[in-house]
PDB file of N, CA and C in Angstrom:
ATOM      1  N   UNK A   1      28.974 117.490 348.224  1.00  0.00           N
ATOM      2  CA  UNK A   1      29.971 118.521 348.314  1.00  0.00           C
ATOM      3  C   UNK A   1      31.363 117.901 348.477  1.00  0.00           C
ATOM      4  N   UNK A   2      31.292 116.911 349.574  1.00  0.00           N
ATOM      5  CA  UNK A   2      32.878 116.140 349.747  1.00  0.00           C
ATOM      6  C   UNK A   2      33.046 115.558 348.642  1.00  0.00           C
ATOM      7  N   UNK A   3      32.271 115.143 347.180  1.00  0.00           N
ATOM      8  CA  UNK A   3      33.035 114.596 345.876  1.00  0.00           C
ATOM      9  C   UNK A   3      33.590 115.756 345.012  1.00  0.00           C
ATOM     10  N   UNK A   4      32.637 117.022 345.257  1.00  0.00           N
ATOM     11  CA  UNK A   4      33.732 117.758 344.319  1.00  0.00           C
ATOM     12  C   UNK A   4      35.342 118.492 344.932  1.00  0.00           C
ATOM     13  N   UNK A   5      35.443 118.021 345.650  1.00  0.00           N
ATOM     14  CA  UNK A   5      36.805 118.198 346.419  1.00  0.00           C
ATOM     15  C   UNK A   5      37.806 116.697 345.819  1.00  0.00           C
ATOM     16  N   UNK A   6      36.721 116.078 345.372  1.00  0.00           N
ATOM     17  CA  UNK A   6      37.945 114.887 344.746  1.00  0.00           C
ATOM     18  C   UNK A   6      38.153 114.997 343.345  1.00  0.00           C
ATOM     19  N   UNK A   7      36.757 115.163 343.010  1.00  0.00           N
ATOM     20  CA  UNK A   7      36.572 115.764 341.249  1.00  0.00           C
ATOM     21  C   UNK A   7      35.770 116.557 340.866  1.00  0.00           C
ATOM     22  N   UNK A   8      36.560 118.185 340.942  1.00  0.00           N
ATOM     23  CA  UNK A   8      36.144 119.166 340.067  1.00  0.00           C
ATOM     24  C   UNK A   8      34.805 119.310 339.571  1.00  0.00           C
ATOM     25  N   UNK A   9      34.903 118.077 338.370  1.00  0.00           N
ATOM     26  CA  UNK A   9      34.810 118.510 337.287  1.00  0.00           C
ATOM     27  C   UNK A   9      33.743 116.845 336.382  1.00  0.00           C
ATOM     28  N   UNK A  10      32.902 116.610 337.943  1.00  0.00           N
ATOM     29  CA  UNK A  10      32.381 115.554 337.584  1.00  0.00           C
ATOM     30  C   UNK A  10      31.853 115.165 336.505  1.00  0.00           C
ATOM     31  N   UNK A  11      31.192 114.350 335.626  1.00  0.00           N
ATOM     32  CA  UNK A  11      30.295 114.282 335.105  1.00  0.00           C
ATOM     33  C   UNK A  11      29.110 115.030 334.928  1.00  0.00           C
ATOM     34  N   UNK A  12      28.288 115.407 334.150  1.00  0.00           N
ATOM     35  CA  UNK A  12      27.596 116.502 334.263  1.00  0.00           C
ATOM     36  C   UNK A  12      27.363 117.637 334.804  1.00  0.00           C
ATOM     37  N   UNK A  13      28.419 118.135 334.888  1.00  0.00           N
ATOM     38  CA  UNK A  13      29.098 119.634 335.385  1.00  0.00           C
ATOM     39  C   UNK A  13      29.286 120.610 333.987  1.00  0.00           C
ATOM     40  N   UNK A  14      28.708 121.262 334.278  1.00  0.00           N
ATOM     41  CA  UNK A  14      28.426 122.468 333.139  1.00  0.00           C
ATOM     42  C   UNK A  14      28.898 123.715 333.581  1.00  0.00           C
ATOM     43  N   UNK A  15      29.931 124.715 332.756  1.00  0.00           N
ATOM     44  CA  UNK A  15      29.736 125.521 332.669  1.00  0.00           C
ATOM     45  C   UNK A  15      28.792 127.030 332.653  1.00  0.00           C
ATOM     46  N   UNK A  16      28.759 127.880 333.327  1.00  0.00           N
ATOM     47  CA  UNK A  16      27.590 128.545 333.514  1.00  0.00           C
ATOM     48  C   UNK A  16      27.625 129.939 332.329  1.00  0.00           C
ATOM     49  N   UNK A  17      26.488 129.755 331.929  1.00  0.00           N
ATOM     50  CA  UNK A  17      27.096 130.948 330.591  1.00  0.00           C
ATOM     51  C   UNK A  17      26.448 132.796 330.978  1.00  0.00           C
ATOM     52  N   UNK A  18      27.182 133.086 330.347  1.00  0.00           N
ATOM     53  CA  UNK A  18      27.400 134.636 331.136  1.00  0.00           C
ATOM     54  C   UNK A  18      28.028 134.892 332.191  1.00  0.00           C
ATOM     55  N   UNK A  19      28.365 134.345 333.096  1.00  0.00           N
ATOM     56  CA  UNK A  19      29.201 134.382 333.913  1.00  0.00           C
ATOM     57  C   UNK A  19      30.702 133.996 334.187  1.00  0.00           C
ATOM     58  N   UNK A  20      31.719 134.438 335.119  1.00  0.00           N
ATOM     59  CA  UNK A  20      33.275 134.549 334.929  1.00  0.00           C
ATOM     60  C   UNK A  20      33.527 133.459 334.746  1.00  0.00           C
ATOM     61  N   UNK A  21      34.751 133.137 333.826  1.00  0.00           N
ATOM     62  CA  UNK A  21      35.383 131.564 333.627  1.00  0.00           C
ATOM     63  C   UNK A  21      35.558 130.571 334.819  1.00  0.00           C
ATOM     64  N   UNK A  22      35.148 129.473 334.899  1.00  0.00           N
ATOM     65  CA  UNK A  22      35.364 128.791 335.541  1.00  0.00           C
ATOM     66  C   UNK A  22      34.240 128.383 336.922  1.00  0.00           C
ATOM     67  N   UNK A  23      32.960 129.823 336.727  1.00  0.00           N
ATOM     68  CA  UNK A  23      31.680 129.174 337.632  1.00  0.00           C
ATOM     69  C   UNK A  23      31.271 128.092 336.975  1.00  0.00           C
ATOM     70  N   UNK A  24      31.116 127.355 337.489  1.00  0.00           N
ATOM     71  CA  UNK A  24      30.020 125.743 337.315  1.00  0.00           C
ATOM     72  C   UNK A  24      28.716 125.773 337.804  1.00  0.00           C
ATOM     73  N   UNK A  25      28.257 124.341 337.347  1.00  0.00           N
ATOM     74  CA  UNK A  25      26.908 123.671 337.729  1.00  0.00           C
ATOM     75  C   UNK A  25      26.707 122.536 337.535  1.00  0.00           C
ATOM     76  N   UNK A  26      26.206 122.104 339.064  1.00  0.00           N
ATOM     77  CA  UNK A  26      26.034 120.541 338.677  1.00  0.00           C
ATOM     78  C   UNK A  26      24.310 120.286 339.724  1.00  0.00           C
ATOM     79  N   UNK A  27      23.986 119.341 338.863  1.00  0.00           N
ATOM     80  CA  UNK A  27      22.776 118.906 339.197  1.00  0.00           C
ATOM     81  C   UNK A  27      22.551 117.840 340.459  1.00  0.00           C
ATOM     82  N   UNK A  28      21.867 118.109 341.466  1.00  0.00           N
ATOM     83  CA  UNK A  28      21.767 117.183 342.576  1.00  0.00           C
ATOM     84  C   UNK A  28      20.375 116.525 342.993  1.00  0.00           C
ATOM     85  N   UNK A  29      19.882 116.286 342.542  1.00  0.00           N
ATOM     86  CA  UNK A  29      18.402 115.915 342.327  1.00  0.00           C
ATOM     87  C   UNK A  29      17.921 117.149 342.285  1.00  0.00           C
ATOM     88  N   UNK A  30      16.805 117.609 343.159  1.00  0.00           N
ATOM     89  CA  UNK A  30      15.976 118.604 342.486  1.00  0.00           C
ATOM     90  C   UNK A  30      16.980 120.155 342.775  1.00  0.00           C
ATOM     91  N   UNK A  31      17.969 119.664 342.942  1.00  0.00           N
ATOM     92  CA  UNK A  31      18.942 121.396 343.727  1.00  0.00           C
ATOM     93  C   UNK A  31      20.457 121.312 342.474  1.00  0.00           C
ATOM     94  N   UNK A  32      20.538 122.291 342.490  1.00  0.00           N
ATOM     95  CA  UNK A  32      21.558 122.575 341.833  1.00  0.00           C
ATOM     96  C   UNK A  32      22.880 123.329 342.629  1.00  0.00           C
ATOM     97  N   UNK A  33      23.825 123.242 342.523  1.00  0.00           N
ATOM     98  CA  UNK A  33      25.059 123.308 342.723  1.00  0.00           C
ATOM     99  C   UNK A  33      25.943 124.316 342.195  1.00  0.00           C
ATOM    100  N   UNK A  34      26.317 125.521 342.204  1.00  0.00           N
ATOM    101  CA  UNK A  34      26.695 126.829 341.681  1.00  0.00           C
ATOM    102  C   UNK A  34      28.174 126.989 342.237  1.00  0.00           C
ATOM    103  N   UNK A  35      29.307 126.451 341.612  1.00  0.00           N
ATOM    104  CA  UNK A  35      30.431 126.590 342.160  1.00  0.00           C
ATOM    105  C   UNK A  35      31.916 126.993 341.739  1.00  0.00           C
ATOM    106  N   UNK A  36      32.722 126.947 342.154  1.00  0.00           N
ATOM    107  CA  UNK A  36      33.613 128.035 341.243  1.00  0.00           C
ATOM    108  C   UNK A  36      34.863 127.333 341.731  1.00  0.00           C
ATOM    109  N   UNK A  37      36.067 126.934 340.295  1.00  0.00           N
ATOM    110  CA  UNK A  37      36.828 125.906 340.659  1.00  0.00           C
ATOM    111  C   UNK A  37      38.013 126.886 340.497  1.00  0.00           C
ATOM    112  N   UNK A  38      39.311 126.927 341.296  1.00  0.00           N
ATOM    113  CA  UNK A  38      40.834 127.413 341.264  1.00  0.00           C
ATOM    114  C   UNK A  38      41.520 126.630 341.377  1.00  0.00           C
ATOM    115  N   UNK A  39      42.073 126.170 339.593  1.00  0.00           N
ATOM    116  CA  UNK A  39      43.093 125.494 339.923  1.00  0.00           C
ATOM    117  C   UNK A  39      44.665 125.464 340.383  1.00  0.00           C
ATOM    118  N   UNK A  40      44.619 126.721 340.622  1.00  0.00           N
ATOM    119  CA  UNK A  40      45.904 127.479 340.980  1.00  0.00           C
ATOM    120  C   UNK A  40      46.273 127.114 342.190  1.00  0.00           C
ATOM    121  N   UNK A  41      45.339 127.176 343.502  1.00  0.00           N
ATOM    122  CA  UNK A  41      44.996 126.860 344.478  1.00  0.00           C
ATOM    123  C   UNK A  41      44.831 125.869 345.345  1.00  0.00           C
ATOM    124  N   UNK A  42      44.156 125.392 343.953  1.00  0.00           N
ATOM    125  CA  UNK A  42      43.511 123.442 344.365  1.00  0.00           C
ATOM    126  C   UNK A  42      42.488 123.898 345.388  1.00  0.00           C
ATOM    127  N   UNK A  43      41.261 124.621 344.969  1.00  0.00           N
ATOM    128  CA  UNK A  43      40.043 125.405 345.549  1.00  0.00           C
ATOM    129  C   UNK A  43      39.029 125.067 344.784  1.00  0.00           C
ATOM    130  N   UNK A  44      38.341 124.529 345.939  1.00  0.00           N
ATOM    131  CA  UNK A  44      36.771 124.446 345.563  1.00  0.00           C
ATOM    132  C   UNK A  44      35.668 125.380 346.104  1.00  0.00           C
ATOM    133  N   UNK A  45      34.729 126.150 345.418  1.00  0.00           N
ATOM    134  CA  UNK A  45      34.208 127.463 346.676  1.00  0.00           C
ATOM    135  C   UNK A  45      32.913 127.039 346.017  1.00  0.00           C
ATOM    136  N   UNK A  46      31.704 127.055 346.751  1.00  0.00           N
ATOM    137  CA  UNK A  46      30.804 126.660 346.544  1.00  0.00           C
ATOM    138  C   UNK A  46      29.913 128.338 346.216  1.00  0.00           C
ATOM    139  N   UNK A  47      29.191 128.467 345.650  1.00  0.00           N
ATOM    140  CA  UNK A  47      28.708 129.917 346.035  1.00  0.00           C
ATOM    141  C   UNK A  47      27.302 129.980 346.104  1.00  0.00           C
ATOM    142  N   UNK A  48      26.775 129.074 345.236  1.00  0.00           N
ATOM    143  CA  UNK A  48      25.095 128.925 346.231  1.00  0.00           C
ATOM    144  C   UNK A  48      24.556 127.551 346.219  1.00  0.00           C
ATOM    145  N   UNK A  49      23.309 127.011 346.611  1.00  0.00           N
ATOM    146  CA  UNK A  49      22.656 126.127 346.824  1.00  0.00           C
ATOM    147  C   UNK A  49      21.410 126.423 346.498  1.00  0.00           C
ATOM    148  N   UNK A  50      20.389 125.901 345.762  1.00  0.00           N
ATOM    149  CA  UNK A  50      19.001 125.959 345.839  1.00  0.00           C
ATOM    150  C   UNK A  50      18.318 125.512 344.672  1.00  0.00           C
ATOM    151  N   UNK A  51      16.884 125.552 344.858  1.00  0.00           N
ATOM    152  CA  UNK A  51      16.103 124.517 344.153  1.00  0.00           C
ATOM    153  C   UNK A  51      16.276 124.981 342.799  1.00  0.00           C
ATOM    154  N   UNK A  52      16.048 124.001 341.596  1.00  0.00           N
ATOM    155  CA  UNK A  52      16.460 124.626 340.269  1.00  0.00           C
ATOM    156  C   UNK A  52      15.391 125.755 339.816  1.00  0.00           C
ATOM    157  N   UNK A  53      14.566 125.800 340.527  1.00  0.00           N
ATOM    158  CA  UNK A  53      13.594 126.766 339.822  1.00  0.00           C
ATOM    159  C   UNK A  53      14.320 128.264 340.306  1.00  0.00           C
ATOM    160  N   UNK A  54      14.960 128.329 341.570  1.00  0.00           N
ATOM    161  CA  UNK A  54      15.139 129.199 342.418  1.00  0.00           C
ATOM    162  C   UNK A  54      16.570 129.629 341.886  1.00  0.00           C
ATOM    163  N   UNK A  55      17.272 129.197 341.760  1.00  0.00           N
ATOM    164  CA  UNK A  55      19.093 129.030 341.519  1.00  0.00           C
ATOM    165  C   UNK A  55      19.544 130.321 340.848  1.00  0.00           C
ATOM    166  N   UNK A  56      18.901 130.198 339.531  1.00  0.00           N
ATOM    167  CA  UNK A  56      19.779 131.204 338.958  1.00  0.00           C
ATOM    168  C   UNK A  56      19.014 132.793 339.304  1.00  0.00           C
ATOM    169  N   UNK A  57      17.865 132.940 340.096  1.00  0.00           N
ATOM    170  CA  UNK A  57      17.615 134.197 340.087  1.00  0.00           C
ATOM    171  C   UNK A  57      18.673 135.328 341.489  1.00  0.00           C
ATOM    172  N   UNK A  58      19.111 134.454 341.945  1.00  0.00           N
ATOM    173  CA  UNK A  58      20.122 135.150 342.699  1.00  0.00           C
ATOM    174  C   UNK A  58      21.700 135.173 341.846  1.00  0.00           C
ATOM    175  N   UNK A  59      22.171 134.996 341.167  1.00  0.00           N
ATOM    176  CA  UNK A  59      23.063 135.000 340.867  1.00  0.00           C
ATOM    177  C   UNK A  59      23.444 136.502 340.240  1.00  0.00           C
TER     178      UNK A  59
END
């Protein structure tokens, strides 16, 4: 979590499709990373955590 406060927009950080511009995803071993970048702000907001099987059914 403290690297995407240095970079966004790491390496294998994906865009999330169907959803508002600018939610992400990044892969953390078996958990994924659901987060939403303002660059207006200079904001990083995390919005969920959980296993990849699990991740996108809450969204």
């Amino acid at each position: 979590m403290t690297r995407l406060a240095a970079e966004p927009r790491p390496s294998g950080a994906r865009a999330l499709t169907g959803q508002p511009t600018g939610i992400l995803r990044i892969r953390v071993g078996e958990y994924r990373v659901i987060y939403q970048v303002d660059h207006t702000r200079v904001l990083v907001t995390i919005v969920h955590v959980a296993h990849r099987r699990e991740v996108y059914r809450h969204l």
